[in-house]
PDB file of N, CA and C in Angstrom:
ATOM      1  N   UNK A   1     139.134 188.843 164.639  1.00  0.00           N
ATOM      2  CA  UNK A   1     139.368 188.178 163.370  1.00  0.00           C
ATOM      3  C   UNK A   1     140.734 187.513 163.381  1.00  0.00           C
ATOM      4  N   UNK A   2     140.725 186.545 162.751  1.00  0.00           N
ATOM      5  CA  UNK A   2     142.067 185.834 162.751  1.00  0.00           C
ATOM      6  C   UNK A   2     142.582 186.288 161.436  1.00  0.00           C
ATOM      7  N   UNK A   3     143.971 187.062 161.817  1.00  0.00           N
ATOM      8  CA  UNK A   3     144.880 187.024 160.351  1.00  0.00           C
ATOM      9  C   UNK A   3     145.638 186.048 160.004  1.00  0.00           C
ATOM     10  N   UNK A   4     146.460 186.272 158.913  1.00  0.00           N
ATOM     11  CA  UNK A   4     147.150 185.704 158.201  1.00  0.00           C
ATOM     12  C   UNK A   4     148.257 185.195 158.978  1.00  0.00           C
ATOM     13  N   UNK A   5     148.362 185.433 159.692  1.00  0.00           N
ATOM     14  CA  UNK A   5     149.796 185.080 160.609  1.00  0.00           C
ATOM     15  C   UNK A   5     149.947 184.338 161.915  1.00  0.00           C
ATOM     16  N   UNK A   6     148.467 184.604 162.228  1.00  0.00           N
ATOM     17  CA  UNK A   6     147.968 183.697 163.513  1.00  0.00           C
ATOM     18  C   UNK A   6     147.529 182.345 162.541  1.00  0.00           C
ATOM     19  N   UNK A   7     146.930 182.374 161.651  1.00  0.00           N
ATOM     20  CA  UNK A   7     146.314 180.865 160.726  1.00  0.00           C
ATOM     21  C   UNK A   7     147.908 179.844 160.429  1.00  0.00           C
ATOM     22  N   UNK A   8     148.908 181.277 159.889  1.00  0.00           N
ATOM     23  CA  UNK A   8     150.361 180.181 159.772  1.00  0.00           C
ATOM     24  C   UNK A   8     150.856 179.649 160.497  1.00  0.00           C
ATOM     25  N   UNK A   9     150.812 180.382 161.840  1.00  0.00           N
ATOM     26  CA  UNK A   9     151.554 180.312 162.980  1.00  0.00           C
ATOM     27  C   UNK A   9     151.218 178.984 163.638  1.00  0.00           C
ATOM     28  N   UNK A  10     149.340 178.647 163.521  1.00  0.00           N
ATOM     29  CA  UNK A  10     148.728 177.719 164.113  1.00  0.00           C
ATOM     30  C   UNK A  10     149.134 176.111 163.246  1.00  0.00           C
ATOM     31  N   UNK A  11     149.473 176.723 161.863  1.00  0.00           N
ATOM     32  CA  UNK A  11     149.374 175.464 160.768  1.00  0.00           C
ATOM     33  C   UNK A  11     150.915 174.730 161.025  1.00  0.00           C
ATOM     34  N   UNK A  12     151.856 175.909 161.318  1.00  0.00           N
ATOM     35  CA  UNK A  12     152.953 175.406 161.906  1.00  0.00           C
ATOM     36  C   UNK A  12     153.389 174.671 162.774  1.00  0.00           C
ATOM     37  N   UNK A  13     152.669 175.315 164.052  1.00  0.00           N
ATOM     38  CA  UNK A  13     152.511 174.604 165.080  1.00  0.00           C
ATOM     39  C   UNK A  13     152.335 173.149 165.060  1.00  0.00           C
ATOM     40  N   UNK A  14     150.840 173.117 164.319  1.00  0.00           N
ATOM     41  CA  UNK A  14     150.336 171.223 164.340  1.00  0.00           C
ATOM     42  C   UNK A  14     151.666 170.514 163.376  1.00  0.00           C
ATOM     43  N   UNK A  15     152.067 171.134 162.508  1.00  0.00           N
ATOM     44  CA  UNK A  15     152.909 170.487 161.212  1.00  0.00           C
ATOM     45  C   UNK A  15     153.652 169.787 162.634  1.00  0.00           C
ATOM     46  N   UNK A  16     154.641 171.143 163.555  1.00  0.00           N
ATOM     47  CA  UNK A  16     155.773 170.482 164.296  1.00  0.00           C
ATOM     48  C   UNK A  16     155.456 169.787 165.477  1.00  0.00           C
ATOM     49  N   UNK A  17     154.116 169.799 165.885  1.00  0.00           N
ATOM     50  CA  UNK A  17     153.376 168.457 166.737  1.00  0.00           C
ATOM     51  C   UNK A  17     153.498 167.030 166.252  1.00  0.00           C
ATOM     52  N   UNK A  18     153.209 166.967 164.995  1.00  0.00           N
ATOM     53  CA  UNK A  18     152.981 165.866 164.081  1.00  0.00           C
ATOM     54  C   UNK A  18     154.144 165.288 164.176  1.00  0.00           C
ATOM     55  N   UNK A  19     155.351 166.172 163.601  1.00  0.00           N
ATOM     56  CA  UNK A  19     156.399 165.900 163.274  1.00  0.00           C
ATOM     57  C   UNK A  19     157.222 165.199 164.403  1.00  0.00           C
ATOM     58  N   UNK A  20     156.995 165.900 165.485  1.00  0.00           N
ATOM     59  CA  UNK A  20     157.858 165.129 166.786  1.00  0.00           C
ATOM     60  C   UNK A  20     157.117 164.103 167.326  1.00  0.00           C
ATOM     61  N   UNK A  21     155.850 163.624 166.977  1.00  0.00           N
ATOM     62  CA  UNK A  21     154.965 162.473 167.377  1.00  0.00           C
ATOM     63  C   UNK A  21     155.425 161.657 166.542  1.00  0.00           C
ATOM     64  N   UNK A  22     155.609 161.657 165.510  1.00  0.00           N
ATOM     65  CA  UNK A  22     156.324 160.734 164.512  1.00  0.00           C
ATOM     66  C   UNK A  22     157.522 160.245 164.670  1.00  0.00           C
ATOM     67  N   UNK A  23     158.024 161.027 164.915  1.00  0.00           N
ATOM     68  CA  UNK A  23     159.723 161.011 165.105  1.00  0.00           C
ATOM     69  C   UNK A  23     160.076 160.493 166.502  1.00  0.00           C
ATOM     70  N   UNK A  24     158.995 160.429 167.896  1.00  0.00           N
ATOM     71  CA  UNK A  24     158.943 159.624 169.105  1.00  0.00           C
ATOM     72  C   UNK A  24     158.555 158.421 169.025  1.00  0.00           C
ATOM     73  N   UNK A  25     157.289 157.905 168.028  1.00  0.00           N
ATOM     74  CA  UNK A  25     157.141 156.407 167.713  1.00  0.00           C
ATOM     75  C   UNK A  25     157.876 155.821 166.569  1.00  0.00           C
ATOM     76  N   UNK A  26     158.625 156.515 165.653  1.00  0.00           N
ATOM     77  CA  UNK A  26     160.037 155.585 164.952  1.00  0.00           C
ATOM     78  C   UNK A  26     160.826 155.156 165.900  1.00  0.00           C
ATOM     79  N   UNK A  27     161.464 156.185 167.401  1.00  0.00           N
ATOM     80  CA  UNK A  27     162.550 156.121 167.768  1.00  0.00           C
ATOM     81  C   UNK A  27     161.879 154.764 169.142  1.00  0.00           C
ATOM     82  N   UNK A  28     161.211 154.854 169.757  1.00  0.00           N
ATOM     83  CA  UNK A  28     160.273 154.147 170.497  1.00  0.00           C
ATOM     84  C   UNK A  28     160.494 152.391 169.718  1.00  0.00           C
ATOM     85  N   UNK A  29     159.865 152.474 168.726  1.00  0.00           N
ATOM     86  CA  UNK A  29     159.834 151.332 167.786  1.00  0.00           C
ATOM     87  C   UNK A  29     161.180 150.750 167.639  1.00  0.00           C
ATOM     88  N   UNK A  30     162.426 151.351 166.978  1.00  0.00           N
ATOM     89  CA  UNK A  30     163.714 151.247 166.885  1.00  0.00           C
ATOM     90  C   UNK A  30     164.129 150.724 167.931  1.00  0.00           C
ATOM     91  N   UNK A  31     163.997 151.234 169.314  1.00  0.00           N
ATOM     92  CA  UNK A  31     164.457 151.026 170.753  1.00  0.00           C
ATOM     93  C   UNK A  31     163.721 149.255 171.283  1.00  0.00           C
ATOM     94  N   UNK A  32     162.419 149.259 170.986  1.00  0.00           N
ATOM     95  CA  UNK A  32     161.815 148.402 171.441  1.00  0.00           C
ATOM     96  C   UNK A  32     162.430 147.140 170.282  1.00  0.00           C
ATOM     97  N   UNK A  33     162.860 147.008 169.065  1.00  0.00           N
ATOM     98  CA  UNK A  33     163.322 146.002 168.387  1.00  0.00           C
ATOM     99  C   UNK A  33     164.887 145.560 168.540  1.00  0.00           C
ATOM    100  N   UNK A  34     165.383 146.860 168.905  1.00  0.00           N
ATOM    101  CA  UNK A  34     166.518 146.385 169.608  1.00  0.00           C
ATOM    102  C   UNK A  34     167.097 145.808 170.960  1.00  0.00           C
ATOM    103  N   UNK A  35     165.749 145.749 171.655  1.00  0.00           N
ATOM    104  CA  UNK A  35     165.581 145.496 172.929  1.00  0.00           C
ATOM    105  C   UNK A  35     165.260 143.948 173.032  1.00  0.00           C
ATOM    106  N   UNK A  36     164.600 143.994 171.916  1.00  0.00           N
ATOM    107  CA  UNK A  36     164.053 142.072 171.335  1.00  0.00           C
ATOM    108  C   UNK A  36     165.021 141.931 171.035  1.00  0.00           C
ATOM    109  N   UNK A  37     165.745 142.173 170.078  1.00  0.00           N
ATOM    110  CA  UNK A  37     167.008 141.594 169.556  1.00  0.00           C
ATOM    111  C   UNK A  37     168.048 140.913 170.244  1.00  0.00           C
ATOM    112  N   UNK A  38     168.078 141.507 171.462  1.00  0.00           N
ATOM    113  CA  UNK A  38     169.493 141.019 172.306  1.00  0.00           C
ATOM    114  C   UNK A  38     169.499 139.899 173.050  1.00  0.00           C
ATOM    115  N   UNK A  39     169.987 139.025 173.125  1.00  0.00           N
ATOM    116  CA  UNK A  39     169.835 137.609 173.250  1.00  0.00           C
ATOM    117  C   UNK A  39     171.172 137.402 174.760  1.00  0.00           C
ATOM    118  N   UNK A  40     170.060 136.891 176.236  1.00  0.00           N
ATOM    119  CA  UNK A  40     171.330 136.934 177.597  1.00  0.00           C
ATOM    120  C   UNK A  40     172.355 136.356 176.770  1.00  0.00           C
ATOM    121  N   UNK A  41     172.507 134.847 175.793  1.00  0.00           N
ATOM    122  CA  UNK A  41     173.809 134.386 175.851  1.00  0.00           C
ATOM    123  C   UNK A  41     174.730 135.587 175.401  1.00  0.00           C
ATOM    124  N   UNK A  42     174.633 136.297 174.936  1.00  0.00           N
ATOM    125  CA  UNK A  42     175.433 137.432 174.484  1.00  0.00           C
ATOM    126  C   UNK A  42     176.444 137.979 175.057  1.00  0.00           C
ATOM    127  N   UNK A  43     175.401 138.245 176.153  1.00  0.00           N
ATOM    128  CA  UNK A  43     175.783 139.646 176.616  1.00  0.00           C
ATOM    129  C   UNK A  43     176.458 138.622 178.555  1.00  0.00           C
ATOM    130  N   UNK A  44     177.986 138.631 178.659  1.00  0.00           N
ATOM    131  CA  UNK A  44     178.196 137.722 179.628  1.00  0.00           C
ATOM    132  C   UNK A  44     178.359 138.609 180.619  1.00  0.00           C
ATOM    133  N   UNK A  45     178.692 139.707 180.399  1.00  0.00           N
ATOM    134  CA  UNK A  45     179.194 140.611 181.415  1.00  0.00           C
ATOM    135  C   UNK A  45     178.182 140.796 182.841  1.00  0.00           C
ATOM    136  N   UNK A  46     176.907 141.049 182.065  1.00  0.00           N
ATOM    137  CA  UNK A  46     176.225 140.561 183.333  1.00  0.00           C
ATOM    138  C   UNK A  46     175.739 139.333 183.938  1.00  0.00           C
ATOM    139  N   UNK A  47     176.096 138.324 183.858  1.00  0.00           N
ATOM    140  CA  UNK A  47     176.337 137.110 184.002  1.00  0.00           C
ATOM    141  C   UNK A  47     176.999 136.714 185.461  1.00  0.00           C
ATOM    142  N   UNK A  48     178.288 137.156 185.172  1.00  0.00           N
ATOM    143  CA  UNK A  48     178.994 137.278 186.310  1.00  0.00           C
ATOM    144  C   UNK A  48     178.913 137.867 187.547  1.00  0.00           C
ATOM    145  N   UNK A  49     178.378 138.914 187.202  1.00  0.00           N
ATOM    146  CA  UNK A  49     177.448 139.956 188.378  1.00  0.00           C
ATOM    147  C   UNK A  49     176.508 139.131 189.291  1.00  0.00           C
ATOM    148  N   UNK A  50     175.618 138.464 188.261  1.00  0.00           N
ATOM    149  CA  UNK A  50     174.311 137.834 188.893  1.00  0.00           C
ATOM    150  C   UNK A  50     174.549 136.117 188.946  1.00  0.00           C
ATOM    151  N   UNK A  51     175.042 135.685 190.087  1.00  0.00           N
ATOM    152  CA  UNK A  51     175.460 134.372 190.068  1.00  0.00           C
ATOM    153  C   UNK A  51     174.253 133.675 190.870  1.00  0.00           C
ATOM    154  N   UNK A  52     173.752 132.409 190.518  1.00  0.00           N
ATOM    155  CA  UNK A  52     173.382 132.206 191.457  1.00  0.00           C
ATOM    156  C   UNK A  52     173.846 131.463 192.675  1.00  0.00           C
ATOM    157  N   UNK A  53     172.747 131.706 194.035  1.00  0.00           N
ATOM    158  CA  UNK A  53     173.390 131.157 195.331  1.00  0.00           C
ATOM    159  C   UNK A  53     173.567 130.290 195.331  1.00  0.00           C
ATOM    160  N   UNK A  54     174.358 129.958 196.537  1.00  0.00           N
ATOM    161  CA  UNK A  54     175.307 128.813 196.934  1.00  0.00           C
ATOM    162  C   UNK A  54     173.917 127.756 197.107  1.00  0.00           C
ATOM    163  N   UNK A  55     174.499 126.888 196.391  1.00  0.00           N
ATOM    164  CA  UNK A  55     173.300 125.763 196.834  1.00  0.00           C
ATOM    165  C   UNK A  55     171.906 126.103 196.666  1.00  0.00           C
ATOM    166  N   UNK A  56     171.884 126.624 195.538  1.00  0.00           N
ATOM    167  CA  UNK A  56     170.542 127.125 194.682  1.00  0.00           C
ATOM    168  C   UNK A  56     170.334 126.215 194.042  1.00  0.00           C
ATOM    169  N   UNK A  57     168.810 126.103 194.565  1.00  0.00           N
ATOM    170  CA  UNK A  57     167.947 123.979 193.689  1.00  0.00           C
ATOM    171  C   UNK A  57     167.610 124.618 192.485  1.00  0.00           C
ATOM    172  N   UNK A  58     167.536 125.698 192.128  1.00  0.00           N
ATOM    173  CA  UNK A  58     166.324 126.745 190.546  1.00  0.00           C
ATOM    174  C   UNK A  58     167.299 127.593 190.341  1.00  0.00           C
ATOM    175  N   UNK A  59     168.091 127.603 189.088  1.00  0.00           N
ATOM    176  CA  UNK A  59     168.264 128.077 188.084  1.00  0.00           C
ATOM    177  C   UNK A  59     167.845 128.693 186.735  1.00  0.00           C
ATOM    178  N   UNK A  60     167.993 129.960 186.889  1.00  0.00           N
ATOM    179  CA  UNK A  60     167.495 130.417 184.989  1.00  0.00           C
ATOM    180  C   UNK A  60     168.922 130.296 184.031  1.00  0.00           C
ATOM    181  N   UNK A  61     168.482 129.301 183.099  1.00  0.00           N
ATOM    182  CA  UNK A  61     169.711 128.751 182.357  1.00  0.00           C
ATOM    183  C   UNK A  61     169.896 129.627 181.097  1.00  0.00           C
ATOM    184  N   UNK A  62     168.528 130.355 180.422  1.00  0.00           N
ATOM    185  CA  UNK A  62     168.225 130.627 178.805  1.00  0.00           C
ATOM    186  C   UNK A  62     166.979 131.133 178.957  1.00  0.00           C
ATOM    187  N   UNK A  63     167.359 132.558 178.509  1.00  0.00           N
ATOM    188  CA  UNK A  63     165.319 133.034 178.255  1.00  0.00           C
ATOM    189  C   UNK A  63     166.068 133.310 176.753  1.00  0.00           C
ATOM    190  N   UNK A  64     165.101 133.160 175.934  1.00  0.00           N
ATOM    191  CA  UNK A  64     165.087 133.340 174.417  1.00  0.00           C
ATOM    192  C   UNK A  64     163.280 134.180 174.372  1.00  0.00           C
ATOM    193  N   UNK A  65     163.179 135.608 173.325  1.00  0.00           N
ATOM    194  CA  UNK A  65     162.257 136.437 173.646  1.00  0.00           C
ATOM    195  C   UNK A  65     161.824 135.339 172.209  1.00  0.00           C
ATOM    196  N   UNK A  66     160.284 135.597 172.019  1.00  0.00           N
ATOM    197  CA  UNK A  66     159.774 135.430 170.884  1.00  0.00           C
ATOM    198  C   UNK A  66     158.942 136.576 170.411  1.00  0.00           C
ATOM    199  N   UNK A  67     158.172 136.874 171.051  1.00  0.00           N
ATOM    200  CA  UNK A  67     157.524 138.399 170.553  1.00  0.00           C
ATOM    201  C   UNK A  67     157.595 139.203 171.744  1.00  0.00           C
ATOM    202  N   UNK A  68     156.657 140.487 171.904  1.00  0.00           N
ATOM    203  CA  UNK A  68     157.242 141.352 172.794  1.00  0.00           C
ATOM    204  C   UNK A  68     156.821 140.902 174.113  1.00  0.00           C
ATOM    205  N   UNK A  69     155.211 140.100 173.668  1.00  0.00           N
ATOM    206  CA  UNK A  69     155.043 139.601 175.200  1.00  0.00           C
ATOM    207  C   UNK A  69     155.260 138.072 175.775  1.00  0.00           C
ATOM    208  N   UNK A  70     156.260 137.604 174.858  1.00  0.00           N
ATOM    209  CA  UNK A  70     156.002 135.797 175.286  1.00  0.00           C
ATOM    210  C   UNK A  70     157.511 135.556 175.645  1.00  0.00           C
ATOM    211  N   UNK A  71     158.075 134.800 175.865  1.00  0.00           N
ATOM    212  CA  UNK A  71     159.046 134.330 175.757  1.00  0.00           C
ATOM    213  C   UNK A  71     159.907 132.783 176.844  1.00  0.00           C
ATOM    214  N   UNK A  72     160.523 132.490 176.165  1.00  0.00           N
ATOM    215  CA  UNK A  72     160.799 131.084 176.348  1.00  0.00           C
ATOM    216  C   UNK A  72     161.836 131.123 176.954  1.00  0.00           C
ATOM    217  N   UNK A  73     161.696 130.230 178.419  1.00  0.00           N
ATOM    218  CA  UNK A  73     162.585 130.364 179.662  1.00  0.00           C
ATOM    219  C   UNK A  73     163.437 128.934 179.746  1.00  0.00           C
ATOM    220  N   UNK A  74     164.576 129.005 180.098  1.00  0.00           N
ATOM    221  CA  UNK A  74     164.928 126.991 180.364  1.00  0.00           C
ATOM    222  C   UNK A  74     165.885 127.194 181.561  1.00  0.00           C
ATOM    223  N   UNK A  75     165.085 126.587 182.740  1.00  0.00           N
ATOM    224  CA  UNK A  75     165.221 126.214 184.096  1.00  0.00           C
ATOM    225  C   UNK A  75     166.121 125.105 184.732  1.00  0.00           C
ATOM    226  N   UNK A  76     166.432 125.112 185.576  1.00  0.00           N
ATOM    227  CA  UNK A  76     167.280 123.653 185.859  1.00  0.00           C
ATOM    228  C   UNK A  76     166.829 123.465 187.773  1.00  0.00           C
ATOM    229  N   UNK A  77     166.324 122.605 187.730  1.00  0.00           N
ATOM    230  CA  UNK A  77     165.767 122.181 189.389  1.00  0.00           C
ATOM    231  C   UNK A  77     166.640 121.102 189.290  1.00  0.00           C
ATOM    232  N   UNK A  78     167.750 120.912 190.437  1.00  0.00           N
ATOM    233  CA  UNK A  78     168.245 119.546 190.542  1.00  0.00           C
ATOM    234  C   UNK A  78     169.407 119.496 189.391  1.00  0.00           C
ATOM    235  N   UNK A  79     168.777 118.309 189.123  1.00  0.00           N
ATOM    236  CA  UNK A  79     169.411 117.444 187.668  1.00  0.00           C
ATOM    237  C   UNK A  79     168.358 117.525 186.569  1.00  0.00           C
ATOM    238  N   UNK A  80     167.537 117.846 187.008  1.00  0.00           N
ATOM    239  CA  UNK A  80     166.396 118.041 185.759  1.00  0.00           C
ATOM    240  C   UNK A  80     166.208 119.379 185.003  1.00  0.00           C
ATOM    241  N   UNK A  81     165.803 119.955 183.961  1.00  0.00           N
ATOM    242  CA  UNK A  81     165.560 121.053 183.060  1.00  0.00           C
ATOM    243  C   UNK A  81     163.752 120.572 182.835  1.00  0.00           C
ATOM    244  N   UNK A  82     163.442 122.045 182.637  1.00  0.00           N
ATOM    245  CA  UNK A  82     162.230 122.565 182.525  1.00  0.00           C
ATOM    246  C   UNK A  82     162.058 123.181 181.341  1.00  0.00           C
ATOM    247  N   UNK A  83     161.495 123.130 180.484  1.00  0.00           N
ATOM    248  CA  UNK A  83     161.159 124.820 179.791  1.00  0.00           C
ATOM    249  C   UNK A  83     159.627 125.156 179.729  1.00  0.00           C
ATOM    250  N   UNK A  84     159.926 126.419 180.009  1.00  0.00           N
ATOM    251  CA  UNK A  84     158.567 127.352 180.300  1.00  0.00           C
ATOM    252  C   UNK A  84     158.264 128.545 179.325  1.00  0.00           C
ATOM    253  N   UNK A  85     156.773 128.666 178.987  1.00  0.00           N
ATOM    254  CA  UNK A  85     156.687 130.037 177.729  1.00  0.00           C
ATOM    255  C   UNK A  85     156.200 130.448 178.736  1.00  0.00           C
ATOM    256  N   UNK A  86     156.580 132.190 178.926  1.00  0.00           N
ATOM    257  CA  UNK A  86     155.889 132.966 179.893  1.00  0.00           C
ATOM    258  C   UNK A  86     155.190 134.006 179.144  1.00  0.00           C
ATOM    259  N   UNK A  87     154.732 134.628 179.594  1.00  0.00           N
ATOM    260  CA  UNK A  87     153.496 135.700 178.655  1.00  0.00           C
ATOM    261  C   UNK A  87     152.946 136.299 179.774  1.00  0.00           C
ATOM    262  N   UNK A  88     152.150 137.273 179.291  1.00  0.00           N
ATOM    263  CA  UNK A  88     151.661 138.118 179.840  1.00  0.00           C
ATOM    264  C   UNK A  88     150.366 137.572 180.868  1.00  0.00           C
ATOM    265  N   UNK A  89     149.326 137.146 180.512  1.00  0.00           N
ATOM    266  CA  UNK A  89     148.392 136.588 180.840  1.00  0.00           C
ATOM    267  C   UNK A  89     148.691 135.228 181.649  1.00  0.00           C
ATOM    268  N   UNK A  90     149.258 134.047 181.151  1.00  0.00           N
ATOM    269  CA  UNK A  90     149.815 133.063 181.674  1.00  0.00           C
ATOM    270  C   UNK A  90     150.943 132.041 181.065  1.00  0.00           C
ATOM    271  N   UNK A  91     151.346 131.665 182.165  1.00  0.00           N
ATOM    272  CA  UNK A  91     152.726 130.845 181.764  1.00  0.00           C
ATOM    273  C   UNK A  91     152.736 129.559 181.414  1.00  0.00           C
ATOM    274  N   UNK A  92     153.181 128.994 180.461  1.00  0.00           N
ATOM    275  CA  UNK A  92     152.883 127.215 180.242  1.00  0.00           C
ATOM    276  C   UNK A  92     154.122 126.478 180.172  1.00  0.00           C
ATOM    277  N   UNK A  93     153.814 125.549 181.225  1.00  0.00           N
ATOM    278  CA  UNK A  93     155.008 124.135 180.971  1.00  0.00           C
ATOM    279  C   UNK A  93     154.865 123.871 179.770  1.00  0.00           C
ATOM    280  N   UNK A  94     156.152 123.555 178.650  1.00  0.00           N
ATOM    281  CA  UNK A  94     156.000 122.912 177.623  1.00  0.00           C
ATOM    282  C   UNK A  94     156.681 121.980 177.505  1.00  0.00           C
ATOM    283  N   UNK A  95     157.962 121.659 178.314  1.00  0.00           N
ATOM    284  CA  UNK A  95     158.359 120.178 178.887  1.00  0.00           C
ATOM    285  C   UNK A  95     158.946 120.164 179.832  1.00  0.00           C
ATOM    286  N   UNK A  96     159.190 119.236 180.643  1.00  0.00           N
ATOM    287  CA  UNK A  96     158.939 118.965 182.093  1.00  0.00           C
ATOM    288  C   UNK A  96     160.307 117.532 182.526  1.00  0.00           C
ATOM    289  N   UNK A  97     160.945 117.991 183.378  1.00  0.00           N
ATOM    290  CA  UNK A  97     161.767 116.570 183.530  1.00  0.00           C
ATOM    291  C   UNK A  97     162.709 116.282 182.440  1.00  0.00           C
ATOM    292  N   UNK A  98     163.339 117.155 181.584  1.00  0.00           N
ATOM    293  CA  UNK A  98     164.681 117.167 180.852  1.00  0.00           C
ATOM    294  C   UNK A  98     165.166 116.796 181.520  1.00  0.00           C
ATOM    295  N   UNK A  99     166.489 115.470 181.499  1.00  0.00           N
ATOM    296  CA  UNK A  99     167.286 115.294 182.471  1.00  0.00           C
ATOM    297  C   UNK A  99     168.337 115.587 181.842  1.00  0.00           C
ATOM    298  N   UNK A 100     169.440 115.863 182.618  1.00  0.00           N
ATOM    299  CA  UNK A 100     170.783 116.116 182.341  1.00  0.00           C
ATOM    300  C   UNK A 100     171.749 115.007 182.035  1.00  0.00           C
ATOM    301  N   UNK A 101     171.939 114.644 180.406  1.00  0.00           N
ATOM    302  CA  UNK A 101     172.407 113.489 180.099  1.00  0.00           C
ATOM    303  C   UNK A 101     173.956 113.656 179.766  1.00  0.00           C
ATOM    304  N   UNK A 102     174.516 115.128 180.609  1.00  0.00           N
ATOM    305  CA  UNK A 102     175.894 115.417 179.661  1.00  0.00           C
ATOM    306  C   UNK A 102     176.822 114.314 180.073  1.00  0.00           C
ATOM    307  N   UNK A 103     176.647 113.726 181.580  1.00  0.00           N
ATOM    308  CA  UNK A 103     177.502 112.815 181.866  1.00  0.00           C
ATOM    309  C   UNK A 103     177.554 112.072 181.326  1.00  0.00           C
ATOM    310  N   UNK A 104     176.675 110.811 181.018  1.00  0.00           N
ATOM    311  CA  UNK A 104     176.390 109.810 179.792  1.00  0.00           C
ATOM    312  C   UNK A 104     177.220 110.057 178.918  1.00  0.00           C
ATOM    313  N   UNK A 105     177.026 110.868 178.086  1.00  0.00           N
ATOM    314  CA  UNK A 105     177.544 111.017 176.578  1.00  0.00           C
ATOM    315  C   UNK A 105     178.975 111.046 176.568  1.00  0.00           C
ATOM    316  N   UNK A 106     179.425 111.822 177.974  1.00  0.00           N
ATOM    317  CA  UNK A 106     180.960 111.485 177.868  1.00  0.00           C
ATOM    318  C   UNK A 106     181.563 110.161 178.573  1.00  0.00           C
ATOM    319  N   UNK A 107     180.778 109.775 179.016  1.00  0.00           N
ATOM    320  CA  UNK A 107     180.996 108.346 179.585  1.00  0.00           C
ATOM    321  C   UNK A 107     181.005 107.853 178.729  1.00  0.00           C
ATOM    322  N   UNK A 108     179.854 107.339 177.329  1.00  0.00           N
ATOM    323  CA  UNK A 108     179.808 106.738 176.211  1.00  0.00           C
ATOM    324  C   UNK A 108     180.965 106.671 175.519  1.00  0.00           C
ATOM    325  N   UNK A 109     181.768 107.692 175.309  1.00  0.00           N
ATOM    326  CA  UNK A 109     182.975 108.613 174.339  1.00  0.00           C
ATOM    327  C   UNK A 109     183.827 107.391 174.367  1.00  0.00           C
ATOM    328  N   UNK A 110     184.407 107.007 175.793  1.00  0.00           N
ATOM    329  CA  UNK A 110     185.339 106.260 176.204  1.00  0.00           C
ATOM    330  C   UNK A 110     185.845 105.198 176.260  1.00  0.00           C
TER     331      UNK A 110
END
């Protein structure tokens, strides 16, 4: 027969199952929005660490996240810029052949 103390003992139990399942997907959730949140231009320190090589034609210039699985990349081949949405499933050109007009504009200035 089950007493009174084995029935509490058991009701307890699930209460503090519950309780730490709950308390792992707030903290999970919390972690994962702060993880979206952080944006490379930010953060430079690792920047410097990760340079790219000498006479590297492909550059990653800017990933910007949009949701947890997509996010928006901007490339530099050459003299030209790319940007790319990457995702889980597949990746899409969304423009192609940005050229690099910074010289121009300060040429214009003058």
């Amino acid at each position: 027969m089950l007493s009174a103390a084995t029935i509490s003992n058991a009701v307890f139990s699930l209460i503090l199952v519950i309780c730490l399942i709950l308390i792992s997907a707030y903290l999970l959730r919390t972690w994962r929005n702060y993880r979206a949140s952080l944006v490379p231009g930010k953060i430079r320190v690792f920047k410097t660490f990760i340079s790219p090589a000498h006479g590297a034609q492909v550059e990653i210039l800017e990933t910007r996240p949009i949701d947890f699985k997509r996010k928006l990349v901007l490339i530099r081949r050459g003299q030209a810029f790319h940007l790319l949405l990457c995702g889980e499933e597949r990746d899409i050109v969304i423009e192609t052949g940005i050229l690099d007009d910074t010289n121009e504009r300060s040429t214009d200035n003058i």
